[in-house]
C-alpha atoms as a PDB file:
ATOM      1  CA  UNK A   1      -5.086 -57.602   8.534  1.00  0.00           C
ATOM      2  CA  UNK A   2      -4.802 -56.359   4.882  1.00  0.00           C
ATOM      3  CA  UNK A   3      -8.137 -58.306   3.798  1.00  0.00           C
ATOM      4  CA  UNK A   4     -10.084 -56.647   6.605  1.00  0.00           C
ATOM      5  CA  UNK A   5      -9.385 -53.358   5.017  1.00  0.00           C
ATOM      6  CA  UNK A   6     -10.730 -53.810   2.041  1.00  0.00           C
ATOM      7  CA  UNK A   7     -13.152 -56.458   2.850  1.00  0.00           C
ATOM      8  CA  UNK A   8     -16.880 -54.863   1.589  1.00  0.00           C
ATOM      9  CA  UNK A   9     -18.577 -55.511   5.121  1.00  0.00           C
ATOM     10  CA  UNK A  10     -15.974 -53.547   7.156  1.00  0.00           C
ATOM     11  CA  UNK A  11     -16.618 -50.497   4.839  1.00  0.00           C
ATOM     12  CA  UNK A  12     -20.106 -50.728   4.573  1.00  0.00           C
ATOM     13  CA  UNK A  13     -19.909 -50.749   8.493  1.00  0.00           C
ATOM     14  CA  UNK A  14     -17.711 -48.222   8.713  1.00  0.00           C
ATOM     15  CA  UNK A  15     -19.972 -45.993   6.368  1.00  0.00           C
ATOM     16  CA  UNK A  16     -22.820 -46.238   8.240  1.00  0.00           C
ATOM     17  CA  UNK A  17     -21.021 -45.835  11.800  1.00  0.00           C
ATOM     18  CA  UNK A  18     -20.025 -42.506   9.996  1.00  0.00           C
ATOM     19  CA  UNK A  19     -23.541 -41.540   9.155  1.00  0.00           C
ATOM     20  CA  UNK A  20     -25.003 -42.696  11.960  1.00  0.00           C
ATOM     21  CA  UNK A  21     -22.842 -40.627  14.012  1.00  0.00           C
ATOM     22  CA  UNK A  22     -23.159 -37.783  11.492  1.00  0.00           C
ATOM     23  CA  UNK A  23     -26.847 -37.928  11.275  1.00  0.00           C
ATOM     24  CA  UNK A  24     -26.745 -37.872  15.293  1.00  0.00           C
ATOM     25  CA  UNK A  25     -24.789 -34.643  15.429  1.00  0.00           C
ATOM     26  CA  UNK A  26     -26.696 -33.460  12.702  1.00  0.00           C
ATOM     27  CA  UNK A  27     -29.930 -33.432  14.647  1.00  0.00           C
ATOM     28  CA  UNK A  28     -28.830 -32.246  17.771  1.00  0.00           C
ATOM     29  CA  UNK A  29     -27.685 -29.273  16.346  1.00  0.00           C
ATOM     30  CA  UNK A  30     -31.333 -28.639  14.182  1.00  0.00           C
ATOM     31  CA  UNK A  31     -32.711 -28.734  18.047  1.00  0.00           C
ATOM     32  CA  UNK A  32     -30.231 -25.955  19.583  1.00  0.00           C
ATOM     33  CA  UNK A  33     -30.937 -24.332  15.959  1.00  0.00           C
ATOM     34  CA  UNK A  34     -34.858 -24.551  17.171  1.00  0.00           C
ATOM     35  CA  UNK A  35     -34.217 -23.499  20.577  1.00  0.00           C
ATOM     36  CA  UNK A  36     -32.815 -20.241  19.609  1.00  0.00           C
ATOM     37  CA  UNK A  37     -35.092 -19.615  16.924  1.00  0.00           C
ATOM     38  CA  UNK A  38     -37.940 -19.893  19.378  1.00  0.00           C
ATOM     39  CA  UNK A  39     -36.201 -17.682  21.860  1.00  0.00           C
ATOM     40  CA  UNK A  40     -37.885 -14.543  22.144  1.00  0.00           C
ATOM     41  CA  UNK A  41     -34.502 -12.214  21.841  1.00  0.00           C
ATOM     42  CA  UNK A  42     -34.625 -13.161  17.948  1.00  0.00           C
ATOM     43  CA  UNK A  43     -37.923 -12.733  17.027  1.00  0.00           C
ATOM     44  CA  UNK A  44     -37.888  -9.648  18.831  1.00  0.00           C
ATOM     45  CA  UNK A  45     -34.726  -8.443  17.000  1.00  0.00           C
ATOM     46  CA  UNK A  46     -36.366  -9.853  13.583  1.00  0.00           C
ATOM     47  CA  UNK A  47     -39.673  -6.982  14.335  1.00  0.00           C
ATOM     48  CA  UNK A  48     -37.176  -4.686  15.573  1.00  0.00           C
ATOM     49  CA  UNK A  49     -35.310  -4.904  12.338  1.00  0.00           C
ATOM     50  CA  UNK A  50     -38.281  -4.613  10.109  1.00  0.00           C
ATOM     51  CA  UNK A  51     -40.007  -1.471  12.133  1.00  0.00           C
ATOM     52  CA  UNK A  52     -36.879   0.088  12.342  1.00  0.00           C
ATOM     53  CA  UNK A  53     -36.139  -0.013   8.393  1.00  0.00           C
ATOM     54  CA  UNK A  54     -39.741   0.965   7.633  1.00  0.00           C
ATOM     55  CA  UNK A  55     -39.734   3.803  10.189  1.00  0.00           C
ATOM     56  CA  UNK A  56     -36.520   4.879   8.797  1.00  0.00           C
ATOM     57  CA  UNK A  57     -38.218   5.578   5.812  1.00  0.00           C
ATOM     58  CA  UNK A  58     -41.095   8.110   7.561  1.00  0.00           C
ATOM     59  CA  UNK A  59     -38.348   9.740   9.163  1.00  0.00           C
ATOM     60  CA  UNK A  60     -36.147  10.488   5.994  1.00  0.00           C
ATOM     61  CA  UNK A  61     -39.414  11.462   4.373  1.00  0.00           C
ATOM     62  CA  UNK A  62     -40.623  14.081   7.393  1.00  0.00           C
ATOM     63  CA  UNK A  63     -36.894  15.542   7.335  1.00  0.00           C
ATOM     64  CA  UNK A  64     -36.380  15.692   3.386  1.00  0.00           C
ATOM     65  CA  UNK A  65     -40.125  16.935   2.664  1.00  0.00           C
ATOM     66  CA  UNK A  66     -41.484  18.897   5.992  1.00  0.00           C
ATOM     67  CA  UNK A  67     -37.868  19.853   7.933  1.00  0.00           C
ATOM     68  CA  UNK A  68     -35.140  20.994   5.346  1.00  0.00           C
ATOM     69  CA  UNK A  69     -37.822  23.329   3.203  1.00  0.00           C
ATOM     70  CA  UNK A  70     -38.395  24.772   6.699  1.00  0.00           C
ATOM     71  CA  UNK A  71     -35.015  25.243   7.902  1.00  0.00           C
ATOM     72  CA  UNK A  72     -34.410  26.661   3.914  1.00  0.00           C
ATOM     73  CA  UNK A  73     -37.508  29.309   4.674  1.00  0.00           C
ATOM     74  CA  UNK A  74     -35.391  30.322   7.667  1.00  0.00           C
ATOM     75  CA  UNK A  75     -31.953  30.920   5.852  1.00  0.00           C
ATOM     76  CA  UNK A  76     -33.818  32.559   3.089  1.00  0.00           C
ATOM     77  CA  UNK A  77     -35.810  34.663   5.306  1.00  0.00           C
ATOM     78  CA  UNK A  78     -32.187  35.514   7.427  1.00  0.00           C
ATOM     79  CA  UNK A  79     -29.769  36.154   4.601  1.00  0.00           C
ATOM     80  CA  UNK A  80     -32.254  37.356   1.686  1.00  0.00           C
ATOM     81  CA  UNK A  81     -31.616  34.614  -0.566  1.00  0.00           C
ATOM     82  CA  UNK A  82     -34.495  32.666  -1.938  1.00  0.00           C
ATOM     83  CA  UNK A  83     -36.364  30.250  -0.797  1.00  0.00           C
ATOM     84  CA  UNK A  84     -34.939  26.483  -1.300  1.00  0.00           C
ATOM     85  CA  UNK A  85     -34.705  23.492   0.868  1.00  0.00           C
ATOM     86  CA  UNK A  86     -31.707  23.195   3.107  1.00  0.00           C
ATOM     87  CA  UNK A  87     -30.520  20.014   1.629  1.00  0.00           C
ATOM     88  CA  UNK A  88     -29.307  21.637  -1.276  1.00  0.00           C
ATOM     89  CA  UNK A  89     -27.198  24.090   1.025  1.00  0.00           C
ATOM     90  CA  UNK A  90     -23.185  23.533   0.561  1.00  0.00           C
ATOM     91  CA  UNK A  91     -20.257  25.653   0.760  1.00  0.00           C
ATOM     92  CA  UNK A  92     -17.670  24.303  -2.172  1.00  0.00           C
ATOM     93  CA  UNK A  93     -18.011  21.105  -2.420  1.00  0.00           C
ATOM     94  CA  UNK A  94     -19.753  20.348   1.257  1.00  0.00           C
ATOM     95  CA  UNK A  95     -22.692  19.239   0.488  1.00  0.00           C
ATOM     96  CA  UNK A  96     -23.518  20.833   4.699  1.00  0.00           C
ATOM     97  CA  UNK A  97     -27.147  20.571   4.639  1.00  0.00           C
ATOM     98  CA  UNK A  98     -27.412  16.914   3.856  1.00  0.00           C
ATOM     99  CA  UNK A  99     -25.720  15.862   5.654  1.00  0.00           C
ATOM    100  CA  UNK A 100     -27.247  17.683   8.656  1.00  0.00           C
ATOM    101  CA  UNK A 101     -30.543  16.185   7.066  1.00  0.00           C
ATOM    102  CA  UNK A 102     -29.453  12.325   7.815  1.00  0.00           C
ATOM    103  CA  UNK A 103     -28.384  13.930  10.908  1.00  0.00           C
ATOM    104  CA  UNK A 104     -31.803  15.012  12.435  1.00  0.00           C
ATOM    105  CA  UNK A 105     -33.280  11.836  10.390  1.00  0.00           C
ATOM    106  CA  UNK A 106     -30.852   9.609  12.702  1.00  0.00           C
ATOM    107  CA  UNK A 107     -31.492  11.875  15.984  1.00  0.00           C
ATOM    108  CA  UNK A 108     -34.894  11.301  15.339  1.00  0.00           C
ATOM    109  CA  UNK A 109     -35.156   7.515  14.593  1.00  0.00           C
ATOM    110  CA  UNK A 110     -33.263   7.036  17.653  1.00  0.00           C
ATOM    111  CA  UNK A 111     -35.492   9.418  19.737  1.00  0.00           C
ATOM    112  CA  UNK A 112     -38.684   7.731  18.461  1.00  0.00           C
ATOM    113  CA  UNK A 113     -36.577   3.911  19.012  1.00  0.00           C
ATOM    114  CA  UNK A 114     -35.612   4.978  22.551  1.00  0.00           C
ATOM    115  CA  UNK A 115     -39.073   5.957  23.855  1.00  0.00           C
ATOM    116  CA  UNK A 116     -41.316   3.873  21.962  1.00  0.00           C
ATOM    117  CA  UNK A 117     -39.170   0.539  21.855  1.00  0.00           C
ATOM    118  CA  UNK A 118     -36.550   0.808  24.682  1.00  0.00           C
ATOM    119  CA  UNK A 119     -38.148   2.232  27.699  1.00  0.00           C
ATOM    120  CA  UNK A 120     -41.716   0.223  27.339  1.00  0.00           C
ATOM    121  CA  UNK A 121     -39.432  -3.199  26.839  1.00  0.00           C
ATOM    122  CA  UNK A 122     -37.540  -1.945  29.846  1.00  0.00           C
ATOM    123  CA  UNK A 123     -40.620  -1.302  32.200  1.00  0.00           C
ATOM    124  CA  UNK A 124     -42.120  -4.138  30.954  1.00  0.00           C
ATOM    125  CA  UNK A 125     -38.910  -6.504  32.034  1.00  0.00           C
ATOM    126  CA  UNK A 126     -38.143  -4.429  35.305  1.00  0.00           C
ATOM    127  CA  UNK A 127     -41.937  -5.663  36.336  1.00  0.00           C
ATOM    128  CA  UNK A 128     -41.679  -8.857  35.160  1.00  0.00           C
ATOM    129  CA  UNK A 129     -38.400  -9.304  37.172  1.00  0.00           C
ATOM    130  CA  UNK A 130     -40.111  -8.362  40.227  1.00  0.00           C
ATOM    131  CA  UNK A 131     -42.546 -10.853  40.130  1.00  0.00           C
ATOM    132  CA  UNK A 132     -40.200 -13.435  39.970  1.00  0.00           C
ATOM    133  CA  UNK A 133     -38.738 -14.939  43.110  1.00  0.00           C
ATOM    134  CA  UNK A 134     -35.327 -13.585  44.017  1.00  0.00           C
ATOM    135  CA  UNK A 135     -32.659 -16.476  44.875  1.00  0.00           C
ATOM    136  CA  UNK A 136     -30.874 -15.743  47.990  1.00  0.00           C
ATOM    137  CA  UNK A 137     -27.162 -16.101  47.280  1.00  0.00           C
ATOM    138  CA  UNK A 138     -24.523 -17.398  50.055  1.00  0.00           C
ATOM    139  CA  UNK A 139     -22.306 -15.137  50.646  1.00  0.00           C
ATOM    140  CA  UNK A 140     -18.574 -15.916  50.222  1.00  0.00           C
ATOM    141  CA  UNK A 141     -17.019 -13.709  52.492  1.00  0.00           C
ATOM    142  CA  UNK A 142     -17.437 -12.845  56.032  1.00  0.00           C
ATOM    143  CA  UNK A 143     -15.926 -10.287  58.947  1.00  0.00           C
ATOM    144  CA  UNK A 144     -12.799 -11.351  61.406  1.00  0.00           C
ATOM    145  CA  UNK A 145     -14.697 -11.197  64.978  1.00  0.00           C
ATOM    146  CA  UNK A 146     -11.238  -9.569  66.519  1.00  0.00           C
ATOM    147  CA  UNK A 147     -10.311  -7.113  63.803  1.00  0.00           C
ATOM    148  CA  UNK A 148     -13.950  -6.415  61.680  1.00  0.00           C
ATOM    149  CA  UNK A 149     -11.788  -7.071  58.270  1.00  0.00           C
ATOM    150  CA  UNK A 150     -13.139  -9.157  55.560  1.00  0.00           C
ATOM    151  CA  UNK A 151     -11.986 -12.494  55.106  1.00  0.00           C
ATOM    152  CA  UNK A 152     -13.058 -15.583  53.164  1.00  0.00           C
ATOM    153  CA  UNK A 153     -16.224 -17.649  54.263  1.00  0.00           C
ATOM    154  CA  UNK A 154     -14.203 -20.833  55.026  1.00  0.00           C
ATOM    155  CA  UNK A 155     -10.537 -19.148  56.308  1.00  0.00           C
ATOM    156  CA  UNK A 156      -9.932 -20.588  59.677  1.00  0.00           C
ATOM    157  CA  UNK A 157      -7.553 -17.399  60.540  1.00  0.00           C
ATOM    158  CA  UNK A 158      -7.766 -13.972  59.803  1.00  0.00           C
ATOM    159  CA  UNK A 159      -5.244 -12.541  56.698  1.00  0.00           C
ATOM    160  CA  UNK A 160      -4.901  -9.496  58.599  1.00  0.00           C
ATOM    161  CA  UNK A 161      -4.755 -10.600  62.417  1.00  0.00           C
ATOM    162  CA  UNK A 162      -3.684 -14.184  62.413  1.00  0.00           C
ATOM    163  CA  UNK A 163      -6.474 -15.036  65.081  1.00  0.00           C
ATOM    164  CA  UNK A 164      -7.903 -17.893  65.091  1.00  0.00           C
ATOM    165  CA  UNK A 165     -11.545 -17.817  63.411  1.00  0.00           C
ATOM    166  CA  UNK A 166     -14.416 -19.760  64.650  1.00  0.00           C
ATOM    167  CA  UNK A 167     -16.147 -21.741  62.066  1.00  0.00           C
ATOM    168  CA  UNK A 168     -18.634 -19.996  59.455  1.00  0.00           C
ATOM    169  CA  UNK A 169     -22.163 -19.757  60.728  1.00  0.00           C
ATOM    170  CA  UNK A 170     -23.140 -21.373  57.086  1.00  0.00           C
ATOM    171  CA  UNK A 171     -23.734 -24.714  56.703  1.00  0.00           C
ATOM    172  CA  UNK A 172     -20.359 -26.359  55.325  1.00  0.00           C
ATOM    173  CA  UNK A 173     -20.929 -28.932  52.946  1.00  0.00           C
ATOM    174  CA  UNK A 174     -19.439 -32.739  53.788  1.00  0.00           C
ATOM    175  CA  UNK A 175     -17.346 -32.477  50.578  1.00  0.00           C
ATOM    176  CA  UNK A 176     -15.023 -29.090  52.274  1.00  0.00           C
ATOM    177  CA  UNK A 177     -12.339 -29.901  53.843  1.00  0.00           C
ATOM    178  CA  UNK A 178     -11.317 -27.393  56.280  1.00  0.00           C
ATOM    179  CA  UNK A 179      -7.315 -27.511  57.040  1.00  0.00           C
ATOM    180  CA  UNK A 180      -6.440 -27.925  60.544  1.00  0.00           C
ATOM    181  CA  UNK A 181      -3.441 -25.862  61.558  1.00  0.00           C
END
């Protein structure tokens, strides 16, 4: 038994039983790793990723150059003060108006995500799912003939009567077994 262990045939089988099954397992998962590349839900998250982070960067641009000197014109205008952009407004150490600028840039983005992104996607799916057949699924349940309550497909008696049900319009596959009592 000892000089099988070490014997240089055993190993090298051993080795490439190892691989083998390594190599095997290896593969199979590069194929799921394909499969879900190739799903559209990825690729659509990988464009939704990339137009979100470039139109992030035309929102915070329309906010910090065209929105906060407007909203400043209005506070100057109110109060007297002189004309300056809102994000520079603070009280102490609050810096208030910036953060109410990354505020309207996020209410924004999202706006523009929703109604451009979401809601075409969503049409676009609900129409799709229409034209596909609809599978008709059997129902599990169905109503006690005596006392209209709602018992399993396959009871033979009624939880809430005790009468004895007929059997289940459905067909019953040969593989149910249906207690006699």
């Amino acid at each position: 038994m000892k000089g099988d262990f070490f014997d240089p045939d055993h190993i090298w089988d051993s080795a490439k039983d190892i691989g083998g099954r390594s190599l095997h397992a290896s593969l199979s998962t590069l194929g799921d790793f394909q499969k879900f590349i190739l799903r559209g839900n990825v690729v659509d998250l990988a464009v939704g990723v990339v137009i979100g982070a470039a139109f992030n960067g035309l929102v915070q641009g329309f906010v910090s150059d065209f929105l906060q000197p407007l909203i400043g014109v209005i506070i100057a205008s109110a109060t007297g003060g002189k004309v300056q952009s809102f994000d520079s407004y603070s009280t102490g150490s609050f810096h208030w108006g910036h953060f109410i600028g990354l505020l309207i840039s996020f209410l924004l983005t999202a706006a523009v995500l929703y109604f451009f992104v979401v809601k075409p996607i969503n049409f676009v799916h609900d129409r799709y799912e229409r034209l596909r057949p609809k599978h008709e699924e059997t129902p599990t349940t169905r109503e006690c003939p005596f006392c209209l309550s709602t018992v399993p497909r396959l009871a033979t008696r009624c939880a809430y009567c005790t009468a004895q049900l007929p059997p289940a319009d459905d067909k019953i596959s040969s593989s149910t077994v249906v207690p006699q009592t």
